[in-house]
Protein backbone atom coordinates (compact mmCIF):
# COMPACT_ATOMS: atom_id res chain seq x y z
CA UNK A 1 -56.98 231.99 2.79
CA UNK A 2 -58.42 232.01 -1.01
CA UNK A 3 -55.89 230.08 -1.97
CA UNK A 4 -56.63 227.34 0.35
CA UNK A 5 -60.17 227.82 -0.81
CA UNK A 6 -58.97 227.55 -4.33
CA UNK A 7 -57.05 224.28 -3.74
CA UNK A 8 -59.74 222.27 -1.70
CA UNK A 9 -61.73 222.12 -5.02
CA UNK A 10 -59.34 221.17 -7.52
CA UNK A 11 -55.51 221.02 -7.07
CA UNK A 12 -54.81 222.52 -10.41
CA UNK A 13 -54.22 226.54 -9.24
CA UNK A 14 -51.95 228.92 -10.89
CA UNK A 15 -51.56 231.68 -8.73
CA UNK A 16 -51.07 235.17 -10.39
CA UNK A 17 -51.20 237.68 -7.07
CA UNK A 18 -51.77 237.46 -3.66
CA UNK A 19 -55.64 236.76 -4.26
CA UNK A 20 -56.01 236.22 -8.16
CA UNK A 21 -55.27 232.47 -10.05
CA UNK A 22 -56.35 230.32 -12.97
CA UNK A 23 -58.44 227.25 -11.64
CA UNK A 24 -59.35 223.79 -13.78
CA UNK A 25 -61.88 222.58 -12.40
CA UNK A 26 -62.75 220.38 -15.15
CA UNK A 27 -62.48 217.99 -12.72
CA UNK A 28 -63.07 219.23 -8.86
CA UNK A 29 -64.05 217.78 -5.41
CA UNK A 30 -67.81 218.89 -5.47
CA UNK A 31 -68.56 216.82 -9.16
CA UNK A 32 -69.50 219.80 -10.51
CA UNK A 33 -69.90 218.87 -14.60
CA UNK A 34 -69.86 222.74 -15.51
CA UNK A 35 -67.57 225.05 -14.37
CA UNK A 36 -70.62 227.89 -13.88
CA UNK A 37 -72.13 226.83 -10.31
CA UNK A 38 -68.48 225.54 -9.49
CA UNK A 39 -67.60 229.56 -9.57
CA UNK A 40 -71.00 230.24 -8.12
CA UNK A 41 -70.53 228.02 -5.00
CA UNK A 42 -66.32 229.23 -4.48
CA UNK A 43 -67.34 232.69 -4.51
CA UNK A 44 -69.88 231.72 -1.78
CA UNK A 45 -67.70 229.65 0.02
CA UNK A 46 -64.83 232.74 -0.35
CA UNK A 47 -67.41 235.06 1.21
CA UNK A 48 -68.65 232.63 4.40
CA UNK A 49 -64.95 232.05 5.32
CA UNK A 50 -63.26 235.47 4.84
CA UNK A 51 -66.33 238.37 4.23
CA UNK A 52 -64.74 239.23 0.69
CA UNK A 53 -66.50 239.73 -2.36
CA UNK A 54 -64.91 237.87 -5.19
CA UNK A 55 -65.37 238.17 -9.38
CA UNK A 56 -64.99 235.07 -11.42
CA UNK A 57 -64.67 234.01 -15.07
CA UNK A 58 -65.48 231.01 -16.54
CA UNK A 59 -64.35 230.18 -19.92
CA UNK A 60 -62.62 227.71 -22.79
CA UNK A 61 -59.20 229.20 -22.03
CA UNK A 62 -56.78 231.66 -19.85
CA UNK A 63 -56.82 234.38 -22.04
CA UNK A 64 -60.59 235.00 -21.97
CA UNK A 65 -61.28 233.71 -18.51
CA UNK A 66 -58.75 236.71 -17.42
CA UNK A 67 -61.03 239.05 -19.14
CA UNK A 68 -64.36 237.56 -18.05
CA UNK A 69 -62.59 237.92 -14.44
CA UNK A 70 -62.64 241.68 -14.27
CA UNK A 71 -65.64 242.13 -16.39
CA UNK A 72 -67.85 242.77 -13.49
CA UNK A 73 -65.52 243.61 -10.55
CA UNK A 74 -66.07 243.49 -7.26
CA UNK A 75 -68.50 241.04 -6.81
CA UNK A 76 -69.57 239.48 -10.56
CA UNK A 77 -69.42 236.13 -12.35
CA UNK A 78 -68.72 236.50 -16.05
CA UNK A 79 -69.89 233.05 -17.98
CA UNK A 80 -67.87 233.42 -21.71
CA UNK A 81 -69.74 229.91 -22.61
CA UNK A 82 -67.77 228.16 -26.01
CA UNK A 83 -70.76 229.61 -28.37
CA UNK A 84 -70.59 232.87 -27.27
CA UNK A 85 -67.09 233.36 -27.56
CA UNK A 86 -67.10 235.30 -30.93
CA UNK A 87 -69.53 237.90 -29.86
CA UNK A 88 -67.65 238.40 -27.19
CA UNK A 89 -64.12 238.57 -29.20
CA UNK A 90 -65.91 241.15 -31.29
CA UNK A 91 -66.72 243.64 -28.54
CA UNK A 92 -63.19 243.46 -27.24
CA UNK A 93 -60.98 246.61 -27.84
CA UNK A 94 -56.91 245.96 -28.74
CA UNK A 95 -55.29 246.77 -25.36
CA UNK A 96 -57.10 243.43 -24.20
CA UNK A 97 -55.22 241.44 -25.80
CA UNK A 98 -52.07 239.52 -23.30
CA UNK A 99 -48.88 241.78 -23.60
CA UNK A 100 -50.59 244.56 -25.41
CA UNK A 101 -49.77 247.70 -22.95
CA UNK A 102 -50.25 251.18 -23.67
CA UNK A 103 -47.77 252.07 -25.99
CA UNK A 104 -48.23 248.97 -28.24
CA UNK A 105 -51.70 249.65 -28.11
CA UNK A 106 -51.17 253.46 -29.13
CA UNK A 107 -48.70 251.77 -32.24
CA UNK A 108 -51.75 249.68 -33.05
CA UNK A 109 -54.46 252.28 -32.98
CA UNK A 110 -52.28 254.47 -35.22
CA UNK A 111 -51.99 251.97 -37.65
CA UNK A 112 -55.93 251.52 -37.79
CA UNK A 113 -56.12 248.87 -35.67
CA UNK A 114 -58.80 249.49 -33.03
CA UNK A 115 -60.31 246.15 -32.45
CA UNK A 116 -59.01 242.19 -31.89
CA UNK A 117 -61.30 241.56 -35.17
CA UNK A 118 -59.00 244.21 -36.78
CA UNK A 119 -55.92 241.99 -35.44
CA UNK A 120 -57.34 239.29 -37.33
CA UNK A 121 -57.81 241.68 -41.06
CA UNK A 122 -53.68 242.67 -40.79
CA UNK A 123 -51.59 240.94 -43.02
CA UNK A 124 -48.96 238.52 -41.26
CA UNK A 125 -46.10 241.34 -42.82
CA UNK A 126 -47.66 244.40 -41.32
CA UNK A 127 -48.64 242.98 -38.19
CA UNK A 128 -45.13 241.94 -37.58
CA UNK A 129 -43.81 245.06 -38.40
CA UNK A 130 -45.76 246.91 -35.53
CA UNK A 131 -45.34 244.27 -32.74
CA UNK A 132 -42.54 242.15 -33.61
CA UNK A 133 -42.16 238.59 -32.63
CA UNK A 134 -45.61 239.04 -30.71
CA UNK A 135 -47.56 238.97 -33.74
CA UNK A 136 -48.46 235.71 -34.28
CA UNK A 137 -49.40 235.12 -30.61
CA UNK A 138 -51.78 238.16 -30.72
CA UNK A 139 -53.31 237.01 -34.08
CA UNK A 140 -53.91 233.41 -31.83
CA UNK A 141 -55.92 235.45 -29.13
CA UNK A 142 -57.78 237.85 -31.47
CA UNK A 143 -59.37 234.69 -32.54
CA UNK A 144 -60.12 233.60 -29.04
CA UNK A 145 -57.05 230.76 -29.13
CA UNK A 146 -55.33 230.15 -25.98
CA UNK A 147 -54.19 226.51 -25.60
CA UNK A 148 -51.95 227.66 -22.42
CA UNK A 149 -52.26 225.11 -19.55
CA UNK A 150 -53.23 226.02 -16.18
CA UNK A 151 -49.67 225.23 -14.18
CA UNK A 152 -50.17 224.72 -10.54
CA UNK A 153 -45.92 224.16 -10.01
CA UNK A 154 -45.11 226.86 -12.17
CA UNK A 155 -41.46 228.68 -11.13
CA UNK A 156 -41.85 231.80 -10.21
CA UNK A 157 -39.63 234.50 -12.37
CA UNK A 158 -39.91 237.07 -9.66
CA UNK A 159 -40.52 238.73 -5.91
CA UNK A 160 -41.43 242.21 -5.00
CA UNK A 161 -41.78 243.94 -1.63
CA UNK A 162 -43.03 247.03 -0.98
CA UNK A 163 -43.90 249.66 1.84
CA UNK A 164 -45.09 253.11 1.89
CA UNK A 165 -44.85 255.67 4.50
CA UNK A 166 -46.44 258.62 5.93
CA UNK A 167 -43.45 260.87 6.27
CA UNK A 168 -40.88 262.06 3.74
CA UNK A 169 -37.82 259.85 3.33
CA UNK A 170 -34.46 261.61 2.71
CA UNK A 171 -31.78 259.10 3.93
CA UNK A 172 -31.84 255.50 2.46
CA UNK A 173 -28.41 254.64 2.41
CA UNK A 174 -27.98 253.27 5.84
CA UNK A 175 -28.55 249.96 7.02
CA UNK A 176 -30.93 251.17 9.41
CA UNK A 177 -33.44 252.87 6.18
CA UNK A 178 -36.37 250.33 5.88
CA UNK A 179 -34.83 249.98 2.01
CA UNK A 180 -32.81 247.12 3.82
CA UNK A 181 -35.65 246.11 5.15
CA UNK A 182 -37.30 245.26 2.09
CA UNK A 183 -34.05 244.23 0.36
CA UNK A 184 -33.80 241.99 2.63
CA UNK A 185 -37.41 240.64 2.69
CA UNK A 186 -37.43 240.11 -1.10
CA UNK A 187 -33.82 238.70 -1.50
CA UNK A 188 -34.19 235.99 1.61
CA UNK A 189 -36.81 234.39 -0.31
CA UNK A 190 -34.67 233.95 -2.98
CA UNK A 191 -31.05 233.72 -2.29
CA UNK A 192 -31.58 229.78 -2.39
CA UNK A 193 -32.47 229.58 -5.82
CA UNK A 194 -29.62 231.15 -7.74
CA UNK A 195 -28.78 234.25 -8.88
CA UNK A 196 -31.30 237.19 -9.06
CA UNK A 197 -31.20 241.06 -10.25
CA UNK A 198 -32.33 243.11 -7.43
CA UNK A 199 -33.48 246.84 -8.59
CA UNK A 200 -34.07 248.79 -5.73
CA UNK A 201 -36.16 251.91 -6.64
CA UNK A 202 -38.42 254.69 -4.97
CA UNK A 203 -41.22 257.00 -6.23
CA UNK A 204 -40.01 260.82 -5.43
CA UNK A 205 -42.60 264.00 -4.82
CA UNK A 206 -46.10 263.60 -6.52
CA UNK A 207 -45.75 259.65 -6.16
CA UNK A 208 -46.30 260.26 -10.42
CA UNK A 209 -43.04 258.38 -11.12
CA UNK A 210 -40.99 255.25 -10.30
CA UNK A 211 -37.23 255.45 -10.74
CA UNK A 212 -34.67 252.69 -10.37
CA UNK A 213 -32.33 253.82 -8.17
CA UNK A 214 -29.76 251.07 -7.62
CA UNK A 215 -29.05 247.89 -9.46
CA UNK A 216 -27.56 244.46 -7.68
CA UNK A 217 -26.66 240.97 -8.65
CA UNK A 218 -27.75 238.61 -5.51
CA UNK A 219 -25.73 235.33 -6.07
CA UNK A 220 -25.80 234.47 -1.92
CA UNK A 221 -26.97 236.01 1.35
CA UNK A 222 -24.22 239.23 0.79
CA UNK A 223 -26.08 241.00 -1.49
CA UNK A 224 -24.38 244.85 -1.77
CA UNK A 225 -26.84 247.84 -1.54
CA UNK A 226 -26.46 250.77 -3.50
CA UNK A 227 -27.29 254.12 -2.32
CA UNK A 228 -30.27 255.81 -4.45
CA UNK A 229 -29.91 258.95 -5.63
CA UNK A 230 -31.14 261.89 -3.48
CA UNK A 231 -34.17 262.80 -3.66
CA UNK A 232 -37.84 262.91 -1.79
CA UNK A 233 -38.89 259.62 -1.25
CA UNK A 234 -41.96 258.17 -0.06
CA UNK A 235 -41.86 254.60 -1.28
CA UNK A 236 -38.92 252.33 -1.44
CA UNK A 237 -39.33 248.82 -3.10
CA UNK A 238 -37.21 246.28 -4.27
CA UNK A 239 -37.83 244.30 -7.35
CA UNK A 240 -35.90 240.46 -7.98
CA UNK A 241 -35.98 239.00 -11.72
CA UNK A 242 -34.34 235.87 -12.51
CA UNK A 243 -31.13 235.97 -14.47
């Protein structure tokens, strides 16, 4: 329903989940000039046609419109306007940064580096040595550079299903275990688009953990299902990753 929200304003939509996306409206079907009341009047419109509460960014790129996004969740509108963008960079702690998850993060902060403006201060050398390859893309984003393109067509790189139940799960190695449900939910979307990885997996006990528990190469509709290890299980999903 968003979505179709999304796309009767400006065609250019990159979905990300079932209810978040990057929008260009630089151009959009109300003439809006600025993007601001363009957000204003979708998260209106969002709320008339399905009662949700939506949170918008606006700002010069994907990177910081992402941020600006969540700033104010569940129902806030975050304006990162193209002068304000470097006292808004220097607020910003290190895990914000695109591709910088926990353990990177925990590298970084041992090495001093607390702070995107701190991203910016590391030599070129050093940085590399902590992150790798990523190091010039992070040192782009610490100073606020995206130049990313919204991509309304862009192939997706994978599909994920999953249920949870009520009851303990101790047999998923039949065809009848609602594993092959999912399997096969996930797989038939993609079985006409070349070969995928399928990793079936299931978190045991405290729900604290996910383990893969089977590993699959789908190259048609007879995928083969391997049976997890035992265990209690009370979620089952199944992963697909282009090869």
């Amino acid at each position: 329903m968003r979505f179709r929200v999304y796309r009767s304003v400006t065609p250019l939509v990159e979905p990300l989940s079932l209810d978040e996306a990057y929008l260009d409206v630089t151009e959009n079907s109300w003439g809006e000039p600025l993007a601001t009341p363009v957000a204003r009047r979708l998260k209106t419109r969002i709320l008339e046609e399905t009662g949700l509460t939506a949170s918008a960014g606006v700002a010069p790129n994907k990177f910081l419109a992402k941020i600006a996004s969540g700033w104010k969740k569940p129902d806030g509108l975050t304006v990162i306007a193209p002068e304000r963008v470097e006292d808004f960079l220097q607020k910003l702690p290190v895990d914000a940064l695109w591709g910088v998850g926990p353990k990177t993060a925990a590298r970084l902060r041992a090495a001093g580096i607390e702070r995107l403006v701190d991203v910016r201060a590391q030599d070129e050398a050093a940085l590399t040595a902590l992150v790798g390859s990523m190091a010039g893309w992070l040192r782009h984003l610490a100073n606020g550079i995206d130049e990313r393109r919204v991509e309304p067509h862009r192939v997706s790189k994978s599909s994920g299903s999953e249920r949870t139940y009520t009851e303990d799960l101790t047999d998923l190695g039949t065809e009848s275990a609602p594993g092959y449900a999912l399997f096969g939910l996930s797989a038939g979307y993609v079985f006409d688009q070349g070969p995928w990885r399928v990793n079936t997996f299931a978190r045991v006990d405290n729900l604290a953990d996910r383990h893969v528990i089977g590993s699959v190469i789908v190259n048609d509709g007879n995928g083969r299902y391997y049976e997890p290890a035992p265990g209690r299980s009370f979620l089952v999903g199944v992963d697909l990753t282009w090869r």
